[in-house]
Protein backbone atom coordinates (compact mmCIF):
# COMPACT_ATOMS: atom_id res chain seq x y z
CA UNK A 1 -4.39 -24.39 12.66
CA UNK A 2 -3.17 -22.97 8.85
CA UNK A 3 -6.20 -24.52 7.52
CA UNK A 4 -8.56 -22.74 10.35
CA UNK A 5 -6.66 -19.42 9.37
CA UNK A 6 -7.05 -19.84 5.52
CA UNK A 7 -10.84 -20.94 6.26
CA UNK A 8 -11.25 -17.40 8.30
CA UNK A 9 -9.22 -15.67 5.34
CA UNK A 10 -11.72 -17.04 2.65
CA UNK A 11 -14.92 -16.08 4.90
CA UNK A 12 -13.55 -12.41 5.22
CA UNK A 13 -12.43 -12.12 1.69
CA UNK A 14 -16.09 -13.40 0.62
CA UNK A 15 -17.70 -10.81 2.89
CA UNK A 16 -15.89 -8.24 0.55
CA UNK A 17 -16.08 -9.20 -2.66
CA UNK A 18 -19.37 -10.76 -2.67
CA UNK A 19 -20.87 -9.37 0.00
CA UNK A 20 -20.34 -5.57 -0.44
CA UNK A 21 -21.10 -5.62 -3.96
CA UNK A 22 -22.85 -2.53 -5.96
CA UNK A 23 -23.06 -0.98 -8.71
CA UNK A 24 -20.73 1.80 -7.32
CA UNK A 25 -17.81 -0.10 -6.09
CA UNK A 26 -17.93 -2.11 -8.87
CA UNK A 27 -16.98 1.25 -10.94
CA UNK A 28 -14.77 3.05 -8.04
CA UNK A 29 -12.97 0.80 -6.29
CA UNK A 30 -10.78 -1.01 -9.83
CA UNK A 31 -10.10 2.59 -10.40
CA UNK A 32 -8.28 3.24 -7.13
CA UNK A 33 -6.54 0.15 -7.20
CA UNK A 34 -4.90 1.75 -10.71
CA UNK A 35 -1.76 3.33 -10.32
CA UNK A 36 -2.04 5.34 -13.29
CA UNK A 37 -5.41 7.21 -11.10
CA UNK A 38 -3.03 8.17 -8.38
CA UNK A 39 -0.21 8.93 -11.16
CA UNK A 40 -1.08 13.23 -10.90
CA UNK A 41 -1.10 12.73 -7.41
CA UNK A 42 2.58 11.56 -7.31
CA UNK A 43 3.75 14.31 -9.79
CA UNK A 44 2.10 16.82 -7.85
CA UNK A 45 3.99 15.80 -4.71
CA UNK A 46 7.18 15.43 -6.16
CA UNK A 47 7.36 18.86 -7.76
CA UNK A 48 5.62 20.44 -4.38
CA UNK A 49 8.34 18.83 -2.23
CA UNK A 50 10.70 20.36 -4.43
CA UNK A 51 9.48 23.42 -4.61
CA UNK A 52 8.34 24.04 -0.92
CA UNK A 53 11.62 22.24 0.64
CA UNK A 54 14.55 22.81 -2.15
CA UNK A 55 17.09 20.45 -1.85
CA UNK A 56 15.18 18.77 1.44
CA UNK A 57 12.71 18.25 -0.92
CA UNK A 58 15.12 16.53 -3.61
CA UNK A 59 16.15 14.08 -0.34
CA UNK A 60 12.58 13.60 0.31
CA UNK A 61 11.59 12.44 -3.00
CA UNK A 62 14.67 10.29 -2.79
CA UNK A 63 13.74 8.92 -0.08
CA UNK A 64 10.31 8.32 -1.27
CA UNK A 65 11.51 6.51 -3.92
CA UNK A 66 14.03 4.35 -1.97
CA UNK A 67 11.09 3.45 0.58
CA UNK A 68 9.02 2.28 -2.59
CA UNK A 69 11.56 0.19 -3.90
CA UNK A 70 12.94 -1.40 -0.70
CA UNK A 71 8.84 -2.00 0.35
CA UNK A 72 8.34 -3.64 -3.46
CA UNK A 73 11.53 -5.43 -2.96
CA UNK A 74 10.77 -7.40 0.23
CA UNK A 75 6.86 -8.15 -0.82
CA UNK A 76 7.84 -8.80 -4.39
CA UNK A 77 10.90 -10.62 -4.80
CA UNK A 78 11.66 -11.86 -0.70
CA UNK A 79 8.34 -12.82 0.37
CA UNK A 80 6.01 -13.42 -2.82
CA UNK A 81 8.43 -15.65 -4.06
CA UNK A 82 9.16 -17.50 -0.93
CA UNK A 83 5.52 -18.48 0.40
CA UNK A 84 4.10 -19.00 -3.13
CA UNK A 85 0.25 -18.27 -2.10
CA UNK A 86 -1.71 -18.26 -5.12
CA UNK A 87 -4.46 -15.35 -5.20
CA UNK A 88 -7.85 -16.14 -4.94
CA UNK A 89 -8.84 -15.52 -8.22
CA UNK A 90 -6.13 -18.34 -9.74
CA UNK A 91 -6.79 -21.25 -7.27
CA UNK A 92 -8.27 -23.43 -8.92
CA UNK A 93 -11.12 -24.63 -6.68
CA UNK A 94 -11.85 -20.94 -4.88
CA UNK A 95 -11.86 -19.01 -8.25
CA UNK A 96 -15.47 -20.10 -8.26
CA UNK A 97 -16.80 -18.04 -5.79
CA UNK A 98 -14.73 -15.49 -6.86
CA UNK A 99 -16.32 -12.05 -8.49
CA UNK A 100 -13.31 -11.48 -10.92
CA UNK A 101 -13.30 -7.32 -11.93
CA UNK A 102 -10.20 -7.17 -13.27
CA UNK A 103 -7.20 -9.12 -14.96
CA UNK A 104 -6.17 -11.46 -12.15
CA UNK A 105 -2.29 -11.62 -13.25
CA UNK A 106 0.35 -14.83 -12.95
CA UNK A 107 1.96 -13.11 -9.61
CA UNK A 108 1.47 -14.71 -6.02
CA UNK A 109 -0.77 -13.35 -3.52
CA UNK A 110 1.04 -12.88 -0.46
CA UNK A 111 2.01 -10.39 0.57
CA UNK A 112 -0.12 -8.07 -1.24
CA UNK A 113 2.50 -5.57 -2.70
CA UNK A 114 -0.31 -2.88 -3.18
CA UNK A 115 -0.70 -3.26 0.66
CA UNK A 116 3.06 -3.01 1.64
CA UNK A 117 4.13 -0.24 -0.85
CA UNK A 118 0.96 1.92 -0.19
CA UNK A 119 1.20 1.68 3.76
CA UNK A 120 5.40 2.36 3.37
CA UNK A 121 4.78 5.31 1.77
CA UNK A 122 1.73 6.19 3.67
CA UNK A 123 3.61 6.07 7.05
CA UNK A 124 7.32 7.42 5.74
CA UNK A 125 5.19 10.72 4.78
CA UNK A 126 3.49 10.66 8.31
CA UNK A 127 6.47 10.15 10.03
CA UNK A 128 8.17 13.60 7.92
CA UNK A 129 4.94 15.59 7.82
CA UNK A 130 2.52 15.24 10.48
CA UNK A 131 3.49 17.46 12.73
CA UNK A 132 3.41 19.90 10.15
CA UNK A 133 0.07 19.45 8.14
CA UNK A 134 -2.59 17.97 11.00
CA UNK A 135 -4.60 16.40 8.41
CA UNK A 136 -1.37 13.98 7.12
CA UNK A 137 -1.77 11.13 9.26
CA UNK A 138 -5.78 10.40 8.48
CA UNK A 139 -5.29 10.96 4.47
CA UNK A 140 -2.36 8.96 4.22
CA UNK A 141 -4.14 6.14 6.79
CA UNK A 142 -7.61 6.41 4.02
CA UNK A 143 -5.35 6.11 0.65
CA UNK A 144 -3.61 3.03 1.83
CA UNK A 145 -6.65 1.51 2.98
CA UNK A 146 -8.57 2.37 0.41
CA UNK A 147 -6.17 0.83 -2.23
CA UNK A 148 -5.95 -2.11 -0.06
CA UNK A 149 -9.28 -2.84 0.52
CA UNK A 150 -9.65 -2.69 -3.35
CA UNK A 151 -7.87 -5.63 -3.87
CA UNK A 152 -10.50 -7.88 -1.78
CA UNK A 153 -12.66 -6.45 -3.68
CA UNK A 154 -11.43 -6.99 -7.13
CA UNK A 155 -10.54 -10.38 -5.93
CA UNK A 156 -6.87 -10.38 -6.29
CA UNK A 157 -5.70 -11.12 -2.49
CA UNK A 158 -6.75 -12.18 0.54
CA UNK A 159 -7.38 -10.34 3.60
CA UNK A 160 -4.55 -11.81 5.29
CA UNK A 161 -2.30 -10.89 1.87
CA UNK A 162 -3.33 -7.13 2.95
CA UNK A 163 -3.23 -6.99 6.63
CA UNK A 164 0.51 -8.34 6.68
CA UNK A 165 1.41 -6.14 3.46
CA UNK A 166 -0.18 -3.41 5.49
CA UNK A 167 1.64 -4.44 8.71
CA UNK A 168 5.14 -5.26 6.76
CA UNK A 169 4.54 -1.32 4.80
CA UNK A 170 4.02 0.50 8.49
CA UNK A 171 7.53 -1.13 9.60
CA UNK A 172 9.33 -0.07 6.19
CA UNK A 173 7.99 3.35 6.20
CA UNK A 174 8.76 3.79 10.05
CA UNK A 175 12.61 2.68 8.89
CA UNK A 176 12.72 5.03 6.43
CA UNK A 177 11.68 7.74 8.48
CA UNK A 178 13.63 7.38 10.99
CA UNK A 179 16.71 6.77 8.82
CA UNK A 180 15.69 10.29 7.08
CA UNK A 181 15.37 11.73 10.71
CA UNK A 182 19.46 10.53 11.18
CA UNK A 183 20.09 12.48 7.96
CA UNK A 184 18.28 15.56 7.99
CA UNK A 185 17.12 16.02 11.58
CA UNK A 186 16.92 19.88 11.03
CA UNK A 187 13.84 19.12 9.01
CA UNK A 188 11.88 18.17 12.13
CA UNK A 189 12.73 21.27 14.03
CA UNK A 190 9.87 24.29 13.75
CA UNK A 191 12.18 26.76 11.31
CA UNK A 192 13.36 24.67 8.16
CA UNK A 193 16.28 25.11 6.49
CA UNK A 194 16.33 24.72 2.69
């Protein structure tokens, strides 16, 4: 049965990163994967949350920060180091088939902590803001993907590393907003307090 999965895992990933190569992703999708690309993008909405929300905003960006580190915790440290998958681009009979495009680093591959941390964040912010901006659920949904998708691509995890980082992000994020709902439920109602 494991083997079956892994053998289904190895298809998909090959489907990505061989089969939707060009030219463009080839440029694009290392530089999504980045963090420093999406590094303005974080300043931006930490001093906008700030600014728009006061000291709501100073919890949010908390909070933010708290859901990052308790989504890198658990895929980093709890499950990375328990399962001990190495990525495709390190095992040692796969690598082969592999289309390396960047460094493939010592780390295991599953979970993929791009996946988890991208997808925690991605659905804490849905959870706070989608009933106020219409258009937060579908960015937040494309960025994670995006990034995640990447890493096929780039051939640094699996398929399966993403969908359960993805899956294991959703469930953090959903945690953390519903622990900032406990806190600051006023935030949820129409008229905001600062």
């Amino acid at each position: 049965m494991i083997d079956q999965i892994v053998h289904i895992d190895q298809e998909f990933f090959l489907a990505i990163n061989q089969g939707l190569s060009n030219p463009i992703f080839d440029w694009l999708l290392p530089i999504l994967r980045n963090p420093y690309t999406w590094a303005p993008l974080y300043l931006f909405l930490v001093i906008f949350f700030i600014k728009t929300y006061g000291k709501t905003g100073i919890l949010i960006v908390v909070m933010t920060l708290a859901t990052f580190g308790a989504s890198d915790a658990v895929s980093s440290h709890l499950i990375k180091k328990s399962i001990k998958r190495v990525r495709p681009c390190n095992d040692i009979v796969f690598k082969q088939e592999v289309n390396i495009r960047v460094r493939c680093g010592s780390g295991f591959s599953f979970t993929s902590s791009h996946a988890t941390n991208h997808f925690a964040l991605a659905f804490f912010w849905i959870v706070l803001f989608r009933r106020k901006w219409k258009h937060a659920m579908w960015l937040c949904i494309t960025w994670a993907t995006l990034i995640s998708i990447s890493q096929i691509y780039v051939g640094v995890h699996y398929p399966f590393d993403i969908l359960c980082g993805a899956i294991l992000g959703i469930l953090i994020g959903l945690a953390m907003g519903y622990i900032f709902k406990k806190i600051k439920p006023e935030f949820f109602n129409p008229v905001i307090a600062k």
